[in-house]
N, C-alpha and C. Protein backbone atom coordinates (compact mmCIF):
# COMPACT_ATOMS: atom_id res chain seq x y z
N UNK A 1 -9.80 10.56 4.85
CA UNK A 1 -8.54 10.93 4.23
C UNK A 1 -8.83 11.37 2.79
N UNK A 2 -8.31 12.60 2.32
CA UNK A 2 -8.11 13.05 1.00
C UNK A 2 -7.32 12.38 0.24
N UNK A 3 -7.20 11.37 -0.33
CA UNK A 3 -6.38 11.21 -1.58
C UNK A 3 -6.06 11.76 -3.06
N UNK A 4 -6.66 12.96 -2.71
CA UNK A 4 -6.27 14.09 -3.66
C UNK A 4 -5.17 14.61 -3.96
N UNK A 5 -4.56 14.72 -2.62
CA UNK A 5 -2.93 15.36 -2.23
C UNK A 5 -2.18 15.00 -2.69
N UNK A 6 -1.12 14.91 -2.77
CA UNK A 6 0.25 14.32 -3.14
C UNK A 6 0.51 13.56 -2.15
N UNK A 7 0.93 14.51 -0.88
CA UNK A 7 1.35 13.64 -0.01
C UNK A 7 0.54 13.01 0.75
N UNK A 8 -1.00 13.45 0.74
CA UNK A 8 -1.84 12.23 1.35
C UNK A 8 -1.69 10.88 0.71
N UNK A 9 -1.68 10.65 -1.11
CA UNK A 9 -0.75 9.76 -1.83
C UNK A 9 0.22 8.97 -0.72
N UNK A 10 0.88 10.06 -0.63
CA UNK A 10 2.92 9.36 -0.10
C UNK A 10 2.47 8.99 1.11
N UNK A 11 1.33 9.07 1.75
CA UNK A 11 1.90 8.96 3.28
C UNK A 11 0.86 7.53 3.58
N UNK A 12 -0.64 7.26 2.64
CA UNK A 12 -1.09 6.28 2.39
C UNK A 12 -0.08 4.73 2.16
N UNK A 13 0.70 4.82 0.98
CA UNK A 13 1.27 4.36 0.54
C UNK A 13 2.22 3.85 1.40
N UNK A 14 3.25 5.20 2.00
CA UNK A 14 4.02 4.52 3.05
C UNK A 14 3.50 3.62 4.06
N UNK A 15 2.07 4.01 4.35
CA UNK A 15 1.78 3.50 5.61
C UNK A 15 1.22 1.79 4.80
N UNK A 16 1.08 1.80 3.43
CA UNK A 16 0.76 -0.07 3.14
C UNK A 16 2.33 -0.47 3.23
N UNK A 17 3.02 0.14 2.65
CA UNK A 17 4.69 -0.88 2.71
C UNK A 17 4.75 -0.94 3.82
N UNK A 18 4.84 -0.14 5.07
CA UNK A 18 5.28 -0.49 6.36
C UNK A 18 4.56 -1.41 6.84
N UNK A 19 2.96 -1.77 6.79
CA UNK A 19 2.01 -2.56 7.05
C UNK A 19 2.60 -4.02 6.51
N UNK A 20 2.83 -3.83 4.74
CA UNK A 20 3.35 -5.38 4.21
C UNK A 20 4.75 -5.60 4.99
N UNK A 21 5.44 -5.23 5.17
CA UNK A 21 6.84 -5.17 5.55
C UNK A 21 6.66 -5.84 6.97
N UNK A 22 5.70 -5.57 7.55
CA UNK A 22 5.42 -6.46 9.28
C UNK A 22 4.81 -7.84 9.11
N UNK A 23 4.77 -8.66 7.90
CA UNK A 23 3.91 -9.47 7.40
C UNK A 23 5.00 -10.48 6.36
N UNK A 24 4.54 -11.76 6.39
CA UNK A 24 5.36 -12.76 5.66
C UNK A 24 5.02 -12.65 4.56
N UNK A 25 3.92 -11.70 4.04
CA UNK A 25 3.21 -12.07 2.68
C UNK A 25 3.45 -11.55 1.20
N UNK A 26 3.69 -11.84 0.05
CA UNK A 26 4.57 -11.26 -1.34
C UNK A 26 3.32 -10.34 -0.97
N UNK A 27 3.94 -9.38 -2.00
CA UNK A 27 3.51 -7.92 -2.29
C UNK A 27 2.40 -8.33 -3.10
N UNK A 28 2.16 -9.39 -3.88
CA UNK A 28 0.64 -9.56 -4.53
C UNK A 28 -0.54 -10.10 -3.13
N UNK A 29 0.58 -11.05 -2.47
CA UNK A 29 -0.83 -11.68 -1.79
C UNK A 29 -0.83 -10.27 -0.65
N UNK A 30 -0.19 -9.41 -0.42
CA UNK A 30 -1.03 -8.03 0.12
C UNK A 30 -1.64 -7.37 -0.23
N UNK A 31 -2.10 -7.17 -1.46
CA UNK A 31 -2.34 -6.20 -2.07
C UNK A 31 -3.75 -7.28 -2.49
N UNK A 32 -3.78 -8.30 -2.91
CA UNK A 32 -4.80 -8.85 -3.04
C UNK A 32 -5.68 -9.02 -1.67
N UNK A 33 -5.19 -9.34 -0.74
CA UNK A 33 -5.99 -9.42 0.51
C UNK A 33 -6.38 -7.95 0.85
N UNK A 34 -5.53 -7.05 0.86
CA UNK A 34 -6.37 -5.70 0.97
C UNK A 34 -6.73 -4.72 -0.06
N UNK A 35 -6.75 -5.64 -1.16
CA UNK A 35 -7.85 -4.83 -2.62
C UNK A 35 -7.12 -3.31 -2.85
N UNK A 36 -5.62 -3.91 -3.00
CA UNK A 36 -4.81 -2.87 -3.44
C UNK A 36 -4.45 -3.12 -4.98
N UNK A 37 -3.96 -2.19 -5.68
CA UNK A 37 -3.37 -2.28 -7.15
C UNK A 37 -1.89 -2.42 -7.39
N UNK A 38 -1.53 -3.86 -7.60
CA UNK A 38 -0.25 -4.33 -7.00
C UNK A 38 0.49 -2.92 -8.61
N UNK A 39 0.16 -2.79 -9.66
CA UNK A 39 1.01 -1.92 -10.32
C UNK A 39 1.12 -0.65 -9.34
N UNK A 40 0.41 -0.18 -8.20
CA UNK A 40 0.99 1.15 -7.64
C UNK A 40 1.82 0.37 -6.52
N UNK A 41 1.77 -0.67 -6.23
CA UNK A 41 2.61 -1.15 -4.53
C UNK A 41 4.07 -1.09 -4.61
N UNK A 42 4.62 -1.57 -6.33
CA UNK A 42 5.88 -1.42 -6.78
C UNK A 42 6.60 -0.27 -6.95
């Protein structure tokens, strides 16, 4: 995947909220378990 794009961006992204969103876990402990940057998850 290119994350160069814009919407390769938007469509990454969508696809972690929909991922956290199937999951009991705050938006830090997702983003910490999958070595995301909780300032872009918000």
């Amino acid at each position: 995947m290119n994350l160069d794009n814009i919407s390769d961006l938007e469509s990454f992204w969508a696809e972690q909220i929909k991922s956290w969103q199937s999951t009991d876990l705050t938006q830090r402990a997702y983003c910490q378990k999958n070595a995301l940057p909780i300032h872009r998850f918000n």
